[in-house]
C-alpha atoms as a PDB file:
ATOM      1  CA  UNK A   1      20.554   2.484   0.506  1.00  0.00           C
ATOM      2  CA  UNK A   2      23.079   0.199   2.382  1.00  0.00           C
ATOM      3  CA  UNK A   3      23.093  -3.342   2.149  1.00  0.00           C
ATOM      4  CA  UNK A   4      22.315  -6.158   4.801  1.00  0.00           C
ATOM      5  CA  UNK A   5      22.757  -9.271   4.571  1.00  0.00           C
ATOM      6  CA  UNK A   6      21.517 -12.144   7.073  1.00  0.00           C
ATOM      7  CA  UNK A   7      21.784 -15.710   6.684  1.00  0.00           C
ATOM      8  CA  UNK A   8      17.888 -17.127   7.401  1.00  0.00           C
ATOM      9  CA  UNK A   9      16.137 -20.497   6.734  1.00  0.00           C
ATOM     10  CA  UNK A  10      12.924 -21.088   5.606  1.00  0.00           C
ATOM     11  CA  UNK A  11      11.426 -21.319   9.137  1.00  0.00           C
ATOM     12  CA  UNK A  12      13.159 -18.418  10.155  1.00  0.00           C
ATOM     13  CA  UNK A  13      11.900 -16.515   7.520  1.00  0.00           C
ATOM     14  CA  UNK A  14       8.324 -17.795   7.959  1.00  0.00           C
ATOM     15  CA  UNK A  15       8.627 -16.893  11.509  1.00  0.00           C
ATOM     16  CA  UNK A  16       9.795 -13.533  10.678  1.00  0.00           C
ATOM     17  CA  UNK A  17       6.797 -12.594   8.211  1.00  0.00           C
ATOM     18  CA  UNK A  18       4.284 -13.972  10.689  1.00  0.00           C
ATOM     19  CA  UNK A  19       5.707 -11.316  13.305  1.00  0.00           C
ATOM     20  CA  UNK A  20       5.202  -8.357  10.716  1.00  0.00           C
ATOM     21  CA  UNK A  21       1.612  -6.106  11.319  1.00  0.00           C
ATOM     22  CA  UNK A  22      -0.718  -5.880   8.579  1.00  0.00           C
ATOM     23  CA  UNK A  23       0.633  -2.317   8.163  1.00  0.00           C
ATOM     24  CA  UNK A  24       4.064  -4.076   7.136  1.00  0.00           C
ATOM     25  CA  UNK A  25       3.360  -6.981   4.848  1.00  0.00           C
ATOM     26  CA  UNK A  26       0.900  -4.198   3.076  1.00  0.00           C
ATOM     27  CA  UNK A  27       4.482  -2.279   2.578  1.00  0.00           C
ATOM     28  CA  UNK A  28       5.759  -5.372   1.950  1.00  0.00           C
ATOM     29  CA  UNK A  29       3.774  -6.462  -0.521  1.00  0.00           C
ATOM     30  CA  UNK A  30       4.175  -3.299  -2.533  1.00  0.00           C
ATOM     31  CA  UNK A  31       7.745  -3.760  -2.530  1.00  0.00           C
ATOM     32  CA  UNK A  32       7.544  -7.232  -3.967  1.00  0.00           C
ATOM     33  CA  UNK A  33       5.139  -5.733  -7.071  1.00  0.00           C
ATOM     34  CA  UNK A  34       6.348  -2.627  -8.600  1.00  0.00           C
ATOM     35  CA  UNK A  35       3.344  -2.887 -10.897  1.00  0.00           C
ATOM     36  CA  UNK A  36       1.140  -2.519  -8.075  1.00  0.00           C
ATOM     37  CA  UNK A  37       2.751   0.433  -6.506  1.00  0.00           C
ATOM     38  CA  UNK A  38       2.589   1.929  -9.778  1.00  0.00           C
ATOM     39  CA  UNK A  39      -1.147   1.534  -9.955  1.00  0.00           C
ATOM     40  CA  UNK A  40      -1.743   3.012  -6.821  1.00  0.00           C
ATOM     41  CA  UNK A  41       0.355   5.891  -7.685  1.00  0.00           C
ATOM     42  CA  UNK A  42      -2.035   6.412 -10.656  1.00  0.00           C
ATOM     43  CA  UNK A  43      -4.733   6.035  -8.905  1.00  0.00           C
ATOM     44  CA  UNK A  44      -3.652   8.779  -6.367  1.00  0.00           C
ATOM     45  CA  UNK A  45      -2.532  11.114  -9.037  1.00  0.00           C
ATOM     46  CA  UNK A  46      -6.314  11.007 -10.802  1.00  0.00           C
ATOM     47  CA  UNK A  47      -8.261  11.363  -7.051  1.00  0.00           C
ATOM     48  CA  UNK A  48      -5.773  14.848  -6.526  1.00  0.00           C
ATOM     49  CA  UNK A  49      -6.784  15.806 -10.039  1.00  0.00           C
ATOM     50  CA  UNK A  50     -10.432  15.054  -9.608  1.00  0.00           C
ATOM     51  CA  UNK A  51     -10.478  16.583  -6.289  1.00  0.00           C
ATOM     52  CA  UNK A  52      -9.081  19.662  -7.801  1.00  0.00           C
ATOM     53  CA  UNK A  53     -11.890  19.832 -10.576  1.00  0.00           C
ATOM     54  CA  UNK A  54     -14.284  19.468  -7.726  1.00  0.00           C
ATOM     55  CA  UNK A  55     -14.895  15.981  -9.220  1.00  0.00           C
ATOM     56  CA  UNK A  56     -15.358  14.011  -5.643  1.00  0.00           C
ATOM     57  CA  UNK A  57     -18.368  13.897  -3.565  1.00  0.00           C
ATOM     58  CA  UNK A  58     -18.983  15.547  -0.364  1.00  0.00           C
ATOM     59  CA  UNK A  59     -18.858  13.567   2.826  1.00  0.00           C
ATOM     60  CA  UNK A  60     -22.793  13.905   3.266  1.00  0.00           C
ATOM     61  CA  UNK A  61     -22.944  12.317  -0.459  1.00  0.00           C
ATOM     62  CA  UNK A  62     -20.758   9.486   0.070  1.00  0.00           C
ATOM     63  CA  UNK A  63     -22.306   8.305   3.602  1.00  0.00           C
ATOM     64  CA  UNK A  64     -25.673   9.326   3.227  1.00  0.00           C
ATOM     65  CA  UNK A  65     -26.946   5.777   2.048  1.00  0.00           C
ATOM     66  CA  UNK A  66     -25.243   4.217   5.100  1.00  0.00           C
END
């Protein structure tokens, strides 16, 4: 990946995560804690497996009590 550099300050840094969506700081965030991307790759790797044993519930189990 190439490298960037920019000279902020504080402010202009604050200024620059208050602009970023939800949909960014979430990607943000994950980049900040490896340990939580790694969870949520586990996670995903055990809802394919129990998916593929059949494991999961159908969509009229899971909203039926709504």
């Amino acid at each position: 990946m190439p490298k960037l550099e920019i000279e902020l300050n504080v402010e202009q840094l604050a200024e620059a995560l208050r602009a970023l969506s939800p949909e960014e700081l979430e990607t943000l965030e994950l980049l900040l804690d490896p340990e939580l991307l790694e969870e949520l790759r586990q996670r995903r790797k055990a809802a394919r497996e129990e998916l593929a044993r059949g494991e999961t519930l159908s969509e009229e189990e899971l909203f039926s009590s709504l």
